[in-house]
C-alpha atoms as a PDB file:
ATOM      1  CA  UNK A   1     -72.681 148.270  42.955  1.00  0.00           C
ATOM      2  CA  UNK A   2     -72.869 146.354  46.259  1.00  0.00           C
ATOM      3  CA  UNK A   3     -71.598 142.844  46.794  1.00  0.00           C
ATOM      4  CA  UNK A   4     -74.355 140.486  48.025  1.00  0.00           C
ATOM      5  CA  UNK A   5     -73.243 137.274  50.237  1.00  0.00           C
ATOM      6  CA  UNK A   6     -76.249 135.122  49.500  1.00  0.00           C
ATOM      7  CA  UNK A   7     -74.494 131.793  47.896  1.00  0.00           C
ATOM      8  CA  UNK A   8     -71.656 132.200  50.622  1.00  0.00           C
ATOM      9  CA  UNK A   9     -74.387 132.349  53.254  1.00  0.00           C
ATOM     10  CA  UNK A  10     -76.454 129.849  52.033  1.00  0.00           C
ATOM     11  CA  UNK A  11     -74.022 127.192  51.909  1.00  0.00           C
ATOM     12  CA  UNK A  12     -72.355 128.236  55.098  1.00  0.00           C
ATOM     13  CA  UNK A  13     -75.728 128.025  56.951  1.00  0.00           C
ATOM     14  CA  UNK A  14     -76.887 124.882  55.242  1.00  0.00           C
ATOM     15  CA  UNK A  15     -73.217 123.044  56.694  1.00  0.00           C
ATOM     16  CA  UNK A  16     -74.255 124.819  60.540  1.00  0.00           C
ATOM     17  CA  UNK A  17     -77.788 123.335  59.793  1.00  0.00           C
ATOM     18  CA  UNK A  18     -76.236 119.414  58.141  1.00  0.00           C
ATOM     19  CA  UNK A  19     -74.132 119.036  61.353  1.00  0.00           C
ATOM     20  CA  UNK A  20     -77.025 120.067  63.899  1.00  0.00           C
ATOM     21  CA  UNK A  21     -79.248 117.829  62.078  1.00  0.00           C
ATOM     22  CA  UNK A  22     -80.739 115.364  65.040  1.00  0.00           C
ATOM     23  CA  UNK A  23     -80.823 117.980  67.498  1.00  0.00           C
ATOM     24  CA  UNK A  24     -83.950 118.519  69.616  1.00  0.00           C
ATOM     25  CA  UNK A  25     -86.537 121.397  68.828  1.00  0.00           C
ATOM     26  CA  UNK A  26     -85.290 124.382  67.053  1.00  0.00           C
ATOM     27  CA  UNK A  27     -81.928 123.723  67.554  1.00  0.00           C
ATOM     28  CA  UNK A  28     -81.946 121.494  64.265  1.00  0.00           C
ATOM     29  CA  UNK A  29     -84.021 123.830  62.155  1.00  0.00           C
ATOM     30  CA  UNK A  30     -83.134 127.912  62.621  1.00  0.00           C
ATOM     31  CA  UNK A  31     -80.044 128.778  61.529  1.00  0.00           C
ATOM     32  CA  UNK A  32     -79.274 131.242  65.082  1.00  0.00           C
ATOM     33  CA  UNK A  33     -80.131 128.528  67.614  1.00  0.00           C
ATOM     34  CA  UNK A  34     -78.305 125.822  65.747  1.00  0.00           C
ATOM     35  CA  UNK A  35     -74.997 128.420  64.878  1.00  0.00           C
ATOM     36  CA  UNK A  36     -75.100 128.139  68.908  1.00  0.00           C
ATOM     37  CA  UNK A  37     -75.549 124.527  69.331  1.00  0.00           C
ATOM     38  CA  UNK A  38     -73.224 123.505  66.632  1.00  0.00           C
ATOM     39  CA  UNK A  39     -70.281 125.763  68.894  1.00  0.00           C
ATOM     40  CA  UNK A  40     -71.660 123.380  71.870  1.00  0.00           C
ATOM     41  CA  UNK A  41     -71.431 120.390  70.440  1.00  0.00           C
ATOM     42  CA  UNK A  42     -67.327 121.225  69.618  1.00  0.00           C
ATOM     43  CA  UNK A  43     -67.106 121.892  72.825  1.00  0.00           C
ATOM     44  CA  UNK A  44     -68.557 118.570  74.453  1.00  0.00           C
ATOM     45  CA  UNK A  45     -67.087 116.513  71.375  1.00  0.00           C
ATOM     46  CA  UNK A  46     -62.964 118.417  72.270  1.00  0.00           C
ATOM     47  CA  UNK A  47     -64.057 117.522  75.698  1.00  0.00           C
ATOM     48  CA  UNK A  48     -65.160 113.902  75.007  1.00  0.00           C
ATOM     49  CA  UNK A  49     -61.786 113.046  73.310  1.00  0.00           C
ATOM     50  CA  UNK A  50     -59.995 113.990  76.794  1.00  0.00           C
ATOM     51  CA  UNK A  51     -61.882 112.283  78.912  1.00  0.00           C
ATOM     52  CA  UNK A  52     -62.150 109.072  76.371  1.00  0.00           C
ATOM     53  CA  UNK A  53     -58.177 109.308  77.113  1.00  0.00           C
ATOM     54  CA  UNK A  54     -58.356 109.488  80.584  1.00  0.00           C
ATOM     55  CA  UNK A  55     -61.156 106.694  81.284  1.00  0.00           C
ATOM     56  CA  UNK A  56     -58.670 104.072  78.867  1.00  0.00           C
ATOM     57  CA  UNK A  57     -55.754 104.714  80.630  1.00  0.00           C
ATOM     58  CA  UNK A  58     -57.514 103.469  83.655  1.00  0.00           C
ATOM     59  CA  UNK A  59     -58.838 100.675  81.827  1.00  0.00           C
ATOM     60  CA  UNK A  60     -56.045  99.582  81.111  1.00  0.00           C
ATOM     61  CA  UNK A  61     -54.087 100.495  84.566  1.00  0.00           C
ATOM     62  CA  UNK A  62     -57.048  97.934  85.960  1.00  0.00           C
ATOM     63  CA  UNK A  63     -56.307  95.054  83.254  1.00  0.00           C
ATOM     64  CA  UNK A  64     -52.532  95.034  84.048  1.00  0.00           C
ATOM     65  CA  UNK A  65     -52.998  95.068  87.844  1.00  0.00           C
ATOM     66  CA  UNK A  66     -55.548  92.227  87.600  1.00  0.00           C
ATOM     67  CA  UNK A  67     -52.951  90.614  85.377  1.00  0.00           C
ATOM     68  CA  UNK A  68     -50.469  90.812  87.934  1.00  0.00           C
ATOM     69  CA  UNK A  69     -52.227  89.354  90.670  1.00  0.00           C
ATOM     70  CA  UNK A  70     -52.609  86.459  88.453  1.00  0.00           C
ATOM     71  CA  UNK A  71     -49.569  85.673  87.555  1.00  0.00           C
ATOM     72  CA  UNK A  72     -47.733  86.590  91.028  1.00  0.00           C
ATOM     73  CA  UNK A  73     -49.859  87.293  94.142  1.00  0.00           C
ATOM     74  CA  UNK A  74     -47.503  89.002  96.116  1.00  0.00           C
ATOM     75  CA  UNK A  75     -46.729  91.775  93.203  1.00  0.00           C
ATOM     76  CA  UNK A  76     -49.235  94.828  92.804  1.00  0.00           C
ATOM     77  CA  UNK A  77     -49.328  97.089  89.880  1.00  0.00           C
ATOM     78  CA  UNK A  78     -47.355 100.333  91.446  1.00  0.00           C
ATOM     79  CA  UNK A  79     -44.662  97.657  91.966  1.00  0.00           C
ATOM     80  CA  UNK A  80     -44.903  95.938  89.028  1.00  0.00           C
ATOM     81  CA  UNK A  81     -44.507  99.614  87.380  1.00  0.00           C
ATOM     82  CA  UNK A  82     -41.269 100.680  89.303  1.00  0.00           C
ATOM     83  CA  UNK A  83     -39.912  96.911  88.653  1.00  0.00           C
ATOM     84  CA  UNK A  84     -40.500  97.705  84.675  1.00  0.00           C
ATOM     85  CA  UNK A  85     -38.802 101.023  84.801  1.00  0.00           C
ATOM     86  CA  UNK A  86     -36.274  99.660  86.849  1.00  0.00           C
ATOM     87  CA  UNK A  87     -35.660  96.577  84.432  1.00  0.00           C
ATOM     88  CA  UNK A  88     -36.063  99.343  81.255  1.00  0.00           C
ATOM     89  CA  UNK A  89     -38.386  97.658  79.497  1.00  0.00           C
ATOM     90  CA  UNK A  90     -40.129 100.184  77.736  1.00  0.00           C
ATOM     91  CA  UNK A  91     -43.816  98.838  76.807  1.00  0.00           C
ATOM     92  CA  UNK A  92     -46.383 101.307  77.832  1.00  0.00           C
ATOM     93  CA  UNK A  93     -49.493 100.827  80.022  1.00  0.00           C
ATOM     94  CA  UNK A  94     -51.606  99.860  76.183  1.00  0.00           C
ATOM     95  CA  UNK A  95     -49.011  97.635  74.849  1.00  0.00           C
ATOM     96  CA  UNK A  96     -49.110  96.016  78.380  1.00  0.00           C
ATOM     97  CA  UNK A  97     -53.042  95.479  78.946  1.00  0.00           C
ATOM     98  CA  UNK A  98     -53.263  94.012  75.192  1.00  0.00           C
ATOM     99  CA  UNK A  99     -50.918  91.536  75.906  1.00  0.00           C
ATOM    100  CA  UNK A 100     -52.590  91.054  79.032  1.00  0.00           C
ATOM    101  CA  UNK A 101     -55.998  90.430  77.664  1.00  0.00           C
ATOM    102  CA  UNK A 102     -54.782  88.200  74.855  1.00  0.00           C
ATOM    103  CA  UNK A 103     -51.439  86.407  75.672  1.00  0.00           C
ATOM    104  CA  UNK A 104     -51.182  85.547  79.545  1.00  0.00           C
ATOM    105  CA  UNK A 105     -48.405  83.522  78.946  1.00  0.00           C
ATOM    106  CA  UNK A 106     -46.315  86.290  77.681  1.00  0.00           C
ATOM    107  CA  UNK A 107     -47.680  88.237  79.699  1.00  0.00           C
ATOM    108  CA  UNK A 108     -46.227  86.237  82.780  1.00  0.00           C
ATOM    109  CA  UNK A 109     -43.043  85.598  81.227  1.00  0.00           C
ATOM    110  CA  UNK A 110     -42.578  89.786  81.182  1.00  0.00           C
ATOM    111  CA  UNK A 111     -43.577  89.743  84.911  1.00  0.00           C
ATOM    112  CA  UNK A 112     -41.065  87.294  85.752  1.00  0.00           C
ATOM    113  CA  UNK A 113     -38.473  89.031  83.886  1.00  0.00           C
ATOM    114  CA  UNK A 114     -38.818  92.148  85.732  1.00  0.00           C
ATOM    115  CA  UNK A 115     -39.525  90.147  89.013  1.00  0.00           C
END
């Protein structure tokens, strides 16, 4: 007696075919077009999360250099950076920009500290 896969296949097709659903054209509806477009879409998404990394670490890199000039024209950020490690404070570049965008007046007070 042979072994047929049909519930196993079923439900892993219908879960290819629930997470393509929105895709253009065929890619939403036959199973072999969206298998491919479903491996796609990993890819872009594992890629996304990267680059969303990258592109708020230079958000942030611009907030506390702004910052900076505010509170002390003279200072720039790569300074301000050295003058941080140097004083071993140890809030990173997130901490840093949040405190930047909400409390200036702590803010400056850190600046000054390390100054």
């Amino acid at each position: 007696m042979r072994v047929k896969t049909g519930i196993v296949r079923r439900k892993s097709h219908k879960a290819v075919l629930a997470r393509t659903k929105g895709f253009r054209m065929t890619k939403s509806r036959l199973y072999k077009v969206a298998k491919e477009a479903d491996l796609h879409a990993g890819q872009y998404a594992f890629i996304g999360r990267r680059l969303k990394k990258r592109d708020l670490r230079s958000l942030w890199i611009t907030r506390i250099s702004a910052a900076v000039k505010m509170v002390d024209e003279k200072l720039n950020y790569s300074r301000f950076i050295k003058a941080l490690k140097d004083a071993k404070v140890t809030l990173d570049r997130k901490v840093l920009a949040d405190i930047a965008a909400k409390d200036m007046k702590t803010f400056g007070e850190i600046v000054k500290k390390v100054r």
